[in-house]
C-alpha atoms as a PDB file:
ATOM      1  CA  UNK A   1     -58.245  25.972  15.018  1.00  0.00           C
ATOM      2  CA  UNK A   2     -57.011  23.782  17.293  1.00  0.00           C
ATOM      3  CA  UNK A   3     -54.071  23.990  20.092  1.00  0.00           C
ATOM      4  CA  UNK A   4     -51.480  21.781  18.450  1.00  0.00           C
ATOM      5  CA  UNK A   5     -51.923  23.647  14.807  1.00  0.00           C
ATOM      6  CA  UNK A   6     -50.894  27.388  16.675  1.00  0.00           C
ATOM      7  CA  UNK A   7     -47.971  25.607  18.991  1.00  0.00           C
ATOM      8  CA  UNK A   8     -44.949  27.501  17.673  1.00  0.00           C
ATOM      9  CA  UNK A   9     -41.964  24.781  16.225  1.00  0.00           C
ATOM     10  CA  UNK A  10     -39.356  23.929  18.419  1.00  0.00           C
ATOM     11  CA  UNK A  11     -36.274  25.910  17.225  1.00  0.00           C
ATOM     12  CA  UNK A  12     -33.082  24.097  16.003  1.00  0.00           C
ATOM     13  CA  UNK A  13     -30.437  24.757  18.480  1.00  0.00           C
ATOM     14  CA  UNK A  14     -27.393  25.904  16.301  1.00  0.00           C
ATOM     15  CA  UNK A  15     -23.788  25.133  17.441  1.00  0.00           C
ATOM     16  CA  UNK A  16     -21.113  27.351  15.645  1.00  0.00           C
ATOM     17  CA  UNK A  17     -18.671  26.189  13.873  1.00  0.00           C
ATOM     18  CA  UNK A  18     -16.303  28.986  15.090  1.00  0.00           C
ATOM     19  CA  UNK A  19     -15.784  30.882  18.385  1.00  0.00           C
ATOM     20  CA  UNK A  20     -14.071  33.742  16.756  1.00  0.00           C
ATOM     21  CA  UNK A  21     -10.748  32.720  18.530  1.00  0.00           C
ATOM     22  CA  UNK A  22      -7.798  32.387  16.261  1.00  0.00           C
ATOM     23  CA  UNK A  23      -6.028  28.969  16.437  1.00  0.00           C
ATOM     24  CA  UNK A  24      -2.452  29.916  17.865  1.00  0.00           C
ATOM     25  CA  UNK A  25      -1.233  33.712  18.952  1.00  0.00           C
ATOM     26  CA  UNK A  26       2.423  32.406  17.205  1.00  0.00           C
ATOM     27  CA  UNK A  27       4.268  30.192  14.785  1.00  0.00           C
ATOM     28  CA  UNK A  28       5.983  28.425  17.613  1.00  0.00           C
ATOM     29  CA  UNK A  29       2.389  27.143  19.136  1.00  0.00           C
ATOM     30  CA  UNK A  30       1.177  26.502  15.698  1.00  0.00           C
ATOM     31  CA  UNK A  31       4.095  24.587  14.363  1.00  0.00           C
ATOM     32  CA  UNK A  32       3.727  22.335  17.879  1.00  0.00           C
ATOM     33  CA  UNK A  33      -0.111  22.111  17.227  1.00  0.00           C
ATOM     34  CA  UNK A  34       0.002  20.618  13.829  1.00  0.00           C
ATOM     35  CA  UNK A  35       3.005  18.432  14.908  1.00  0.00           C
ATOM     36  CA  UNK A  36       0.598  16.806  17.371  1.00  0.00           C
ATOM     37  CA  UNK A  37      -2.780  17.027  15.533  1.00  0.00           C
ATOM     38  CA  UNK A  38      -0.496  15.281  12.397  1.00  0.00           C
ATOM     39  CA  UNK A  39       1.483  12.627  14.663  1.00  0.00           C
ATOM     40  CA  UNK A  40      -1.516  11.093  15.904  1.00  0.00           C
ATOM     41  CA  UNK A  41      -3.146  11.309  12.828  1.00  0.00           C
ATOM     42  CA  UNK A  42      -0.189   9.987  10.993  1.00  0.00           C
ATOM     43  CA  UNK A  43      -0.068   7.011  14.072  1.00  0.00           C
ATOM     44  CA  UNK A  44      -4.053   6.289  13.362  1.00  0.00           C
ATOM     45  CA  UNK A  45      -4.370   6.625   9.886  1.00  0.00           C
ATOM     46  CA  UNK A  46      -5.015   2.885   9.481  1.00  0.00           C
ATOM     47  CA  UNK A  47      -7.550   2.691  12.199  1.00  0.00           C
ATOM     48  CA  UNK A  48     -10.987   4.102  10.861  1.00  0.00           C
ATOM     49  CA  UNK A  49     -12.567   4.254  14.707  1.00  0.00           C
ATOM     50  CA  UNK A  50      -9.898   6.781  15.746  1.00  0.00           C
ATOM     51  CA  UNK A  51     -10.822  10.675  15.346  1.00  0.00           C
ATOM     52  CA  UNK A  52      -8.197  13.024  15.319  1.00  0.00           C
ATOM     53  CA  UNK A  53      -8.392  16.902  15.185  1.00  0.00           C
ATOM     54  CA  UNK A  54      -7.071  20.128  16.061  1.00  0.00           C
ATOM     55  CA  UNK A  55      -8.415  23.126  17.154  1.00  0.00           C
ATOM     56  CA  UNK A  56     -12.426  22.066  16.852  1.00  0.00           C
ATOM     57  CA  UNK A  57     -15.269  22.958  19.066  1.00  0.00           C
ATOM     58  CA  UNK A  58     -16.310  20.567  21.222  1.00  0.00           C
ATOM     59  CA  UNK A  59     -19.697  20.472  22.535  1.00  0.00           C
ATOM     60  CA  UNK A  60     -20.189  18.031  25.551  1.00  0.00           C
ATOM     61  CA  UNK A  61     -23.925  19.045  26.717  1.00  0.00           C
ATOM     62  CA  UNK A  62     -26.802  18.512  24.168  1.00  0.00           C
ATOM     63  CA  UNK A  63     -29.126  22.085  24.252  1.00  0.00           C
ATOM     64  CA  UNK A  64     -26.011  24.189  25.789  1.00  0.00           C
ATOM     65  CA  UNK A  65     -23.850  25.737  22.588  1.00  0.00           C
ATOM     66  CA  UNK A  66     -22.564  28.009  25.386  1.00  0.00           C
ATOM     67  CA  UNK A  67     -20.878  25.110  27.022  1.00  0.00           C
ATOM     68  CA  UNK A  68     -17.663  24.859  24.657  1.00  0.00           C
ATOM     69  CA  UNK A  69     -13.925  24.038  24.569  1.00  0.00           C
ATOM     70  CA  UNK A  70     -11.526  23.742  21.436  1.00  0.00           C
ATOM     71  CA  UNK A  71      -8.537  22.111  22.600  1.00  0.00           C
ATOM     72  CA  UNK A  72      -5.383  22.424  20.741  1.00  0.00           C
ATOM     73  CA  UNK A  73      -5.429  18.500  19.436  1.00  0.00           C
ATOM     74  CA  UNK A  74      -7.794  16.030  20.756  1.00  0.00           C
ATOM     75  CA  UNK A  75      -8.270  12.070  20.080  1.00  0.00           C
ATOM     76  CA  UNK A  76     -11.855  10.159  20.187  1.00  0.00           C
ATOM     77  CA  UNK A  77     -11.535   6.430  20.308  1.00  0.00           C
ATOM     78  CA  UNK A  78     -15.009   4.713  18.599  1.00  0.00           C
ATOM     79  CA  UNK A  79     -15.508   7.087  16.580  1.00  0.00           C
ATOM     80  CA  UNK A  80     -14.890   7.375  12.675  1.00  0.00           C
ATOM     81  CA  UNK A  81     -12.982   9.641  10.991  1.00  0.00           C
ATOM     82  CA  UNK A  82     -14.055  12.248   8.425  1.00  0.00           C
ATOM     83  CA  UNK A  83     -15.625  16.122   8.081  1.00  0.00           C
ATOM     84  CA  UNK A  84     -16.686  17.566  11.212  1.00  0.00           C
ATOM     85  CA  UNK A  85     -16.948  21.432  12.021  1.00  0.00           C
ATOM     86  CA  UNK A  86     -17.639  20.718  14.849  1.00  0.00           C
ATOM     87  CA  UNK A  87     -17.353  17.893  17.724  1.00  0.00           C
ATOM     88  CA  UNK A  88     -21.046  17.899  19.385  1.00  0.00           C
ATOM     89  CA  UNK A  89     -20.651  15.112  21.572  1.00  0.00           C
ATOM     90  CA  UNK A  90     -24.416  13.495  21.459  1.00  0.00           C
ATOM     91  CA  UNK A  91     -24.665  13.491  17.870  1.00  0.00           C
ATOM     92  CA  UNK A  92     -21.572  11.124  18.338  1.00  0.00           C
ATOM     93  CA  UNK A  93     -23.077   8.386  20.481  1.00  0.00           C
ATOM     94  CA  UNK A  94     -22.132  10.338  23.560  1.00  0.00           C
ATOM     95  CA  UNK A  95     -18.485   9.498  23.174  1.00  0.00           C
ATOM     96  CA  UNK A  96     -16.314  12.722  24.927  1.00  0.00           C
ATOM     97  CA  UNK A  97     -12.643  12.954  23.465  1.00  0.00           C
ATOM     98  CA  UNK A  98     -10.263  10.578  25.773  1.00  0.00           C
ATOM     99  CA  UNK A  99      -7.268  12.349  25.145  1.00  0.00           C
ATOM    100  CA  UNK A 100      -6.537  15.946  25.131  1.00  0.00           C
ATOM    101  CA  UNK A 101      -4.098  18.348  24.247  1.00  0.00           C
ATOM    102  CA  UNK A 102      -3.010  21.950  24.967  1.00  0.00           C
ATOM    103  CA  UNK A 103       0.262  24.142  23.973  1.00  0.00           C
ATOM    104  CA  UNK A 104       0.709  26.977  25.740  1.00  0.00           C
ATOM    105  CA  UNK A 105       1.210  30.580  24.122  1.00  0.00           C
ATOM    106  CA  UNK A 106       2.197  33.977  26.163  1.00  0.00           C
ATOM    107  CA  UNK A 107      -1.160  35.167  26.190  1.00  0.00           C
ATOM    108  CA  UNK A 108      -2.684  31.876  28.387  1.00  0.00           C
ATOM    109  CA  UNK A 109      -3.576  33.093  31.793  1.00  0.00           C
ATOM    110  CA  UNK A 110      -3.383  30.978  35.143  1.00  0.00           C
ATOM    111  CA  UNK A 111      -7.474  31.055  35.186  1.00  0.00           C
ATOM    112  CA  UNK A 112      -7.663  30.488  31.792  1.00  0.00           C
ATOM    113  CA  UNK A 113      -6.004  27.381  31.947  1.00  0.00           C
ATOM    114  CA  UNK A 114      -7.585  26.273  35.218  1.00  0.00           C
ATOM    115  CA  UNK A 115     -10.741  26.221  33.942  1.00  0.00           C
ATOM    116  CA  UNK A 116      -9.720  24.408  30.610  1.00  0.00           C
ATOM    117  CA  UNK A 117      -8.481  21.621  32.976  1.00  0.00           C
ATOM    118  CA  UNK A 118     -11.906  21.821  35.238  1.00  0.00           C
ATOM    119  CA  UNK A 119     -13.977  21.775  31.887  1.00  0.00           C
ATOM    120  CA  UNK A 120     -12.187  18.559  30.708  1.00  0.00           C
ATOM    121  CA  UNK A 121     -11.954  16.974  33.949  1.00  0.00           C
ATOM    122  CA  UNK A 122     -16.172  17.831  34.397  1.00  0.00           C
ATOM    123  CA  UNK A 123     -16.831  16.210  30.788  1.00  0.00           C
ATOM    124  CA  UNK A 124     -14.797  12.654  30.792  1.00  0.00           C
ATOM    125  CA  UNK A 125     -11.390  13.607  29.388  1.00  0.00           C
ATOM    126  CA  UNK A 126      -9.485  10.780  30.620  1.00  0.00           C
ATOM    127  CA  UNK A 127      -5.846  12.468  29.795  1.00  0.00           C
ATOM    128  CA  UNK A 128      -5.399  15.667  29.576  1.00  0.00           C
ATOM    129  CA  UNK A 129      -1.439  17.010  28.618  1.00  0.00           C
ATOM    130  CA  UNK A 130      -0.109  20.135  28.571  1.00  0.00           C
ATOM    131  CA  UNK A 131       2.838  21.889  26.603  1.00  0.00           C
ATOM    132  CA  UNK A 132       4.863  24.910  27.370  1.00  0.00           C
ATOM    133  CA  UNK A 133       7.467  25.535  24.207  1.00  0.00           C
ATOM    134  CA  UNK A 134       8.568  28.889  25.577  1.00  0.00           C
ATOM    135  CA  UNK A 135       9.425  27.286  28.885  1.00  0.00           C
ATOM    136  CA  UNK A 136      10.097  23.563  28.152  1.00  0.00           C
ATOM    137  CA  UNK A 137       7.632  22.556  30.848  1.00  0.00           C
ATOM    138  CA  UNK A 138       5.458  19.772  30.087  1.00  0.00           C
ATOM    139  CA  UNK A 139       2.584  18.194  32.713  1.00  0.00           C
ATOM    140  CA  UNK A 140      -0.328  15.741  32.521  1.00  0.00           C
ATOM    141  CA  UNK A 141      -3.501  14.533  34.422  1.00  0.00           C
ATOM    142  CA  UNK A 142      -5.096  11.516  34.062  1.00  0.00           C
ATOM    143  CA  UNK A 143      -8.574  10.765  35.400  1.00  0.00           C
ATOM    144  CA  UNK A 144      -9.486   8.185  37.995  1.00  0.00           C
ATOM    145  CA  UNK A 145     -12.307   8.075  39.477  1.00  0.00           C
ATOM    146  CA  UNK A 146     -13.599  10.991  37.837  1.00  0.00           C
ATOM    147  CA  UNK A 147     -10.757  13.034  38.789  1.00  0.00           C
ATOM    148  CA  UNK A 148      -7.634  14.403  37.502  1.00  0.00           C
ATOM    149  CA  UNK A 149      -4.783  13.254  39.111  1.00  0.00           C
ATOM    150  CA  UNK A 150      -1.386  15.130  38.070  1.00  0.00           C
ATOM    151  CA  UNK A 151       1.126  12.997  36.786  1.00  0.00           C
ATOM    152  CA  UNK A 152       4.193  13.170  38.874  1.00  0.00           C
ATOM    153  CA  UNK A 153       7.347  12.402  36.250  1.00  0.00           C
ATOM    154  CA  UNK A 154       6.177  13.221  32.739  1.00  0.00           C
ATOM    155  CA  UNK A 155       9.679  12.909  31.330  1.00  0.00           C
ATOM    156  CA  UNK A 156       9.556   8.747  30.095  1.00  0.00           C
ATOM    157  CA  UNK A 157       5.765   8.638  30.583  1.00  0.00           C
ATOM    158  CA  UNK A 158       3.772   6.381  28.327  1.00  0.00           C
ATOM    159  CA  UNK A 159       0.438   7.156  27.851  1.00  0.00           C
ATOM    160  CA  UNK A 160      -2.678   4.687  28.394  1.00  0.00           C
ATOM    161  CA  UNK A 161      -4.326   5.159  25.626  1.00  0.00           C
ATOM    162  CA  UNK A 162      -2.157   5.877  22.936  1.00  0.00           C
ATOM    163  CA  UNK A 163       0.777   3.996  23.856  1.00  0.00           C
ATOM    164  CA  UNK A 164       2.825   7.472  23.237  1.00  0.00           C
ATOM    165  CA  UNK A 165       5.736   8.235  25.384  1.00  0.00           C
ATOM    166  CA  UNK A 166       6.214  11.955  26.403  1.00  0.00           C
ATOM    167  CA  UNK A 167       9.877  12.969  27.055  1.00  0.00           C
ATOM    168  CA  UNK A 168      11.764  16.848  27.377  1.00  0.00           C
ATOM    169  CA  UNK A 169      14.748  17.246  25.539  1.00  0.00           C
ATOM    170  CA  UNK A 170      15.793  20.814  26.304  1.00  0.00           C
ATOM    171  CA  UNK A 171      12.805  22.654  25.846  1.00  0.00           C
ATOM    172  CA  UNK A 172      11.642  20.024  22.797  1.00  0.00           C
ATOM    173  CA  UNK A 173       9.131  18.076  23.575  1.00  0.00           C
ATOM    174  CA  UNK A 174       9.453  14.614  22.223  1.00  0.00           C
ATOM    175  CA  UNK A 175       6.896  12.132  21.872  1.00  0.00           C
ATOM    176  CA  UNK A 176       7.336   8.833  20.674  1.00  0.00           C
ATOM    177  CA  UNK A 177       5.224   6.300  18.951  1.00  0.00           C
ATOM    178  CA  UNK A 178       5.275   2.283  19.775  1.00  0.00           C
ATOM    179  CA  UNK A 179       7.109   1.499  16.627  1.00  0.00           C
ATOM    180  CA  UNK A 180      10.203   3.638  17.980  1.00  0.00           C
ATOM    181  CA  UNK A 181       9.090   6.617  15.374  1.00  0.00           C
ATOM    182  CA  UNK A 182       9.408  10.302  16.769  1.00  0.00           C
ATOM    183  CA  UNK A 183       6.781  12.482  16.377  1.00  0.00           C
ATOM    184  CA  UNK A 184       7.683  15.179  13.140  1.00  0.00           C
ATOM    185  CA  UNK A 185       7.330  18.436  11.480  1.00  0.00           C
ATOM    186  CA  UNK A 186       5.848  18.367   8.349  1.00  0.00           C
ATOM    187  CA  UNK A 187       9.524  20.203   7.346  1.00  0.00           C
ATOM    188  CA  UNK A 188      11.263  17.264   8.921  1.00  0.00           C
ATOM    189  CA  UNK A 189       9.318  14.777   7.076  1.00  0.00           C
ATOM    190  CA  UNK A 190       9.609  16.782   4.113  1.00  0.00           C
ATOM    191  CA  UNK A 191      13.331  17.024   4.761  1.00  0.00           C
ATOM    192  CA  UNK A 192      13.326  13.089   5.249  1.00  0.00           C
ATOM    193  CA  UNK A 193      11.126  12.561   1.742  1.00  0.00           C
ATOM    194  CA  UNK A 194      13.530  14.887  -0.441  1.00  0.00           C
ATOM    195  CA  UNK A 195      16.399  12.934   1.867  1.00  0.00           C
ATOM    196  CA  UNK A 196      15.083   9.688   0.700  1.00  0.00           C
ATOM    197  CA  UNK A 197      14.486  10.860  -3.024  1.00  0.00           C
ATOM    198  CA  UNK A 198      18.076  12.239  -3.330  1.00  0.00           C
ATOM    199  CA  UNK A 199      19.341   8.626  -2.233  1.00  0.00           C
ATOM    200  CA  UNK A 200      17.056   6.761  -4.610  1.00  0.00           C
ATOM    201  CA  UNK A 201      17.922   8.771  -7.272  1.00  0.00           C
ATOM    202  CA  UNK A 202      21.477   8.110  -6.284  1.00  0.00           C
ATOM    203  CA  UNK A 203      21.247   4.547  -6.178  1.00  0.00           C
ATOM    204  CA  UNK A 204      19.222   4.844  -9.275  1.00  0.00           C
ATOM    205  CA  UNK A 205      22.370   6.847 -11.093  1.00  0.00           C
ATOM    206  CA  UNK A 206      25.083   3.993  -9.404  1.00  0.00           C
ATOM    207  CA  UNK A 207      23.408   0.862 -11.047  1.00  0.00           C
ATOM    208  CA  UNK A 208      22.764   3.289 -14.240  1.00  0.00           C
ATOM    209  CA  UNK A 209      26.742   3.343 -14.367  1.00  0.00           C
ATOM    210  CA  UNK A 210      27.465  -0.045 -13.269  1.00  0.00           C
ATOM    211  CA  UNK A 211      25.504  -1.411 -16.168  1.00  0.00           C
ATOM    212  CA  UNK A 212      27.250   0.839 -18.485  1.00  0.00           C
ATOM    213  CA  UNK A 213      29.822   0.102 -18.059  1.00  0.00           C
ATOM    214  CA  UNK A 214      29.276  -3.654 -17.593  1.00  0.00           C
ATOM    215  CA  UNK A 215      27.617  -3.206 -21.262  1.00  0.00           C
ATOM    216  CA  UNK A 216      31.084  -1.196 -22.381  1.00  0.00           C
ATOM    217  CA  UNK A 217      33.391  -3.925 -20.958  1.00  0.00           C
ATOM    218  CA  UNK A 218      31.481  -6.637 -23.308  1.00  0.00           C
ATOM    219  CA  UNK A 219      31.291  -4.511 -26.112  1.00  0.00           C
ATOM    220  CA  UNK A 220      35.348  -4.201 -25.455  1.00  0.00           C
ATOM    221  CA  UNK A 221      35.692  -8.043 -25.092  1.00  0.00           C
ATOM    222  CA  UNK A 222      33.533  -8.891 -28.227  1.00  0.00           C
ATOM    223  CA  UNK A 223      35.623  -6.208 -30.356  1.00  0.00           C
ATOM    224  CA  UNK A 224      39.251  -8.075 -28.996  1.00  0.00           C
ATOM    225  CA  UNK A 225      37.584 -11.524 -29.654  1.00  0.00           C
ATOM    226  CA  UNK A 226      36.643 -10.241 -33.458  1.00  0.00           C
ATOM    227  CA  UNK A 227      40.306  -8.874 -33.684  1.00  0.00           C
ATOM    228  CA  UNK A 228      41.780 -12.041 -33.092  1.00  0.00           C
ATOM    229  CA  UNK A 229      39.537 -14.410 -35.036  1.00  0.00           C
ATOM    230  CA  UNK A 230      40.864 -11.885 -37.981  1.00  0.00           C
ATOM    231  CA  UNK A 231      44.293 -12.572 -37.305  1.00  0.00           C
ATOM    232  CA  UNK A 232      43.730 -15.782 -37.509  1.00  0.00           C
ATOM    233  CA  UNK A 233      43.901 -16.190 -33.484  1.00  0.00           C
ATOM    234  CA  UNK A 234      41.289 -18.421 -32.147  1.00  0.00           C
ATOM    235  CA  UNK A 235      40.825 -17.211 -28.561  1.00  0.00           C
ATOM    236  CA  UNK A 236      39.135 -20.170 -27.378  1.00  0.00           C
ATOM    237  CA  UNK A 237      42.352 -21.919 -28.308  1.00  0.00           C
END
């Protein structure tokens, strides 16, 4: 038997779907990760080379499943949209997410969160942003030259990529799309849609009554007109 017929298969190297973490420790950073994950999705829905997603595993090294990072929301320009459980970065042309996104919950350490920024900063994030709800504080680094520079005034910042502008109102963060739109909760849009229904339906109701009555003031006229012509009145006369 020959050498190459006992050689043992290379093994598939599996990358998990799941690192056991749960997505937010609150409502407050869930509600803010959805609102991001869904405003650029909402902002790119038209574009099929733009990859949105919350909360996924992203693999940046081909062969190292240890070497891992699920940020909050995260945007990948040239690539399409569609199923994923997982981002593994060579399987997708090579292409690391440009933009990322973290909210902060009470349970984020200092080092936790200084070697989330060293991971994305090591593996070609080219903006990386950073929420505090609790605290209202919001900061950014963009990359040049390979390194993350912070970005001194966040509040009116416009993003390179996206064309997003970031913005504190209070504690609120705000983020803005070109078109002028603010960024939403899906009970603010849902708010807006029932908002939007009620006044259709009111307008609807308004023109139902106008023509009624437009129909009842004709039906009035014809029945005068037929009174006349009885009494011998013409009313054209």
């Amino acid at each position: 038997m020959t050498a190459s017929l006992l050689t043992k298969p290379a093994q598939a190297i599996h990358y998990p779907d799941s690192d056991g973490k749960p997505m937010a420790e609150n409502t407050l950073q869930f509600r803010w990760i959805v609102t991001i994950q869904g405003g650029f999705d909402a902002l790119y829905r038209d574009d099929p080379n733009v990859f949105v997603a919350g909360d996924l595993l992203w693999y940046p090294v081909e062969g190292h499943p240890e070497i891992r990072q699920a940020p909050d929301a995260l945007i990948v320009f040239g690539r399409p949209k569609g199923y994923r459980g997982s981002y593994i970065q060579h399987r997708e042309g090579g292409i690391a997410p440009q933009v990322v996104f973290e909210v902060l919950s009470p349970g984020n350490t200092i080092g936790e969160m200084t070697r989330k920024l060293l991971f994305y900063q090591r593996y070609g994030v080219e903006e990386y942003y950073l929420y505090d709800p609790d605290h209202g504080r919001l900061e950014g680094w963009i990359a040049q030259e390979g390194q993350f520079e912070e970005i001194a005034q966040m509040q009116g910042w416009v993003s390179p990529r996206t064309s997003v502008q970031f913005a504190l109102d209070g504690t609120e963060l705000l983020l803005t799309r070109p078109d002028g739109q603010r960024f939403k909760s899906y009970l603010e849009l849902d708010q807006e849609r029932m908002d939007a229904e009620a006044a259709r339906a009111d307008a609807e109701a308004a023109r139902a009554d106008a023509e009624a009555a437009r129909v009842a003031a004709e039906s009035r006229v014809a029945y005068l007109v037929e009174r006349l012509r009885a009494a011998g009145i013409d009313p054209d006369g």
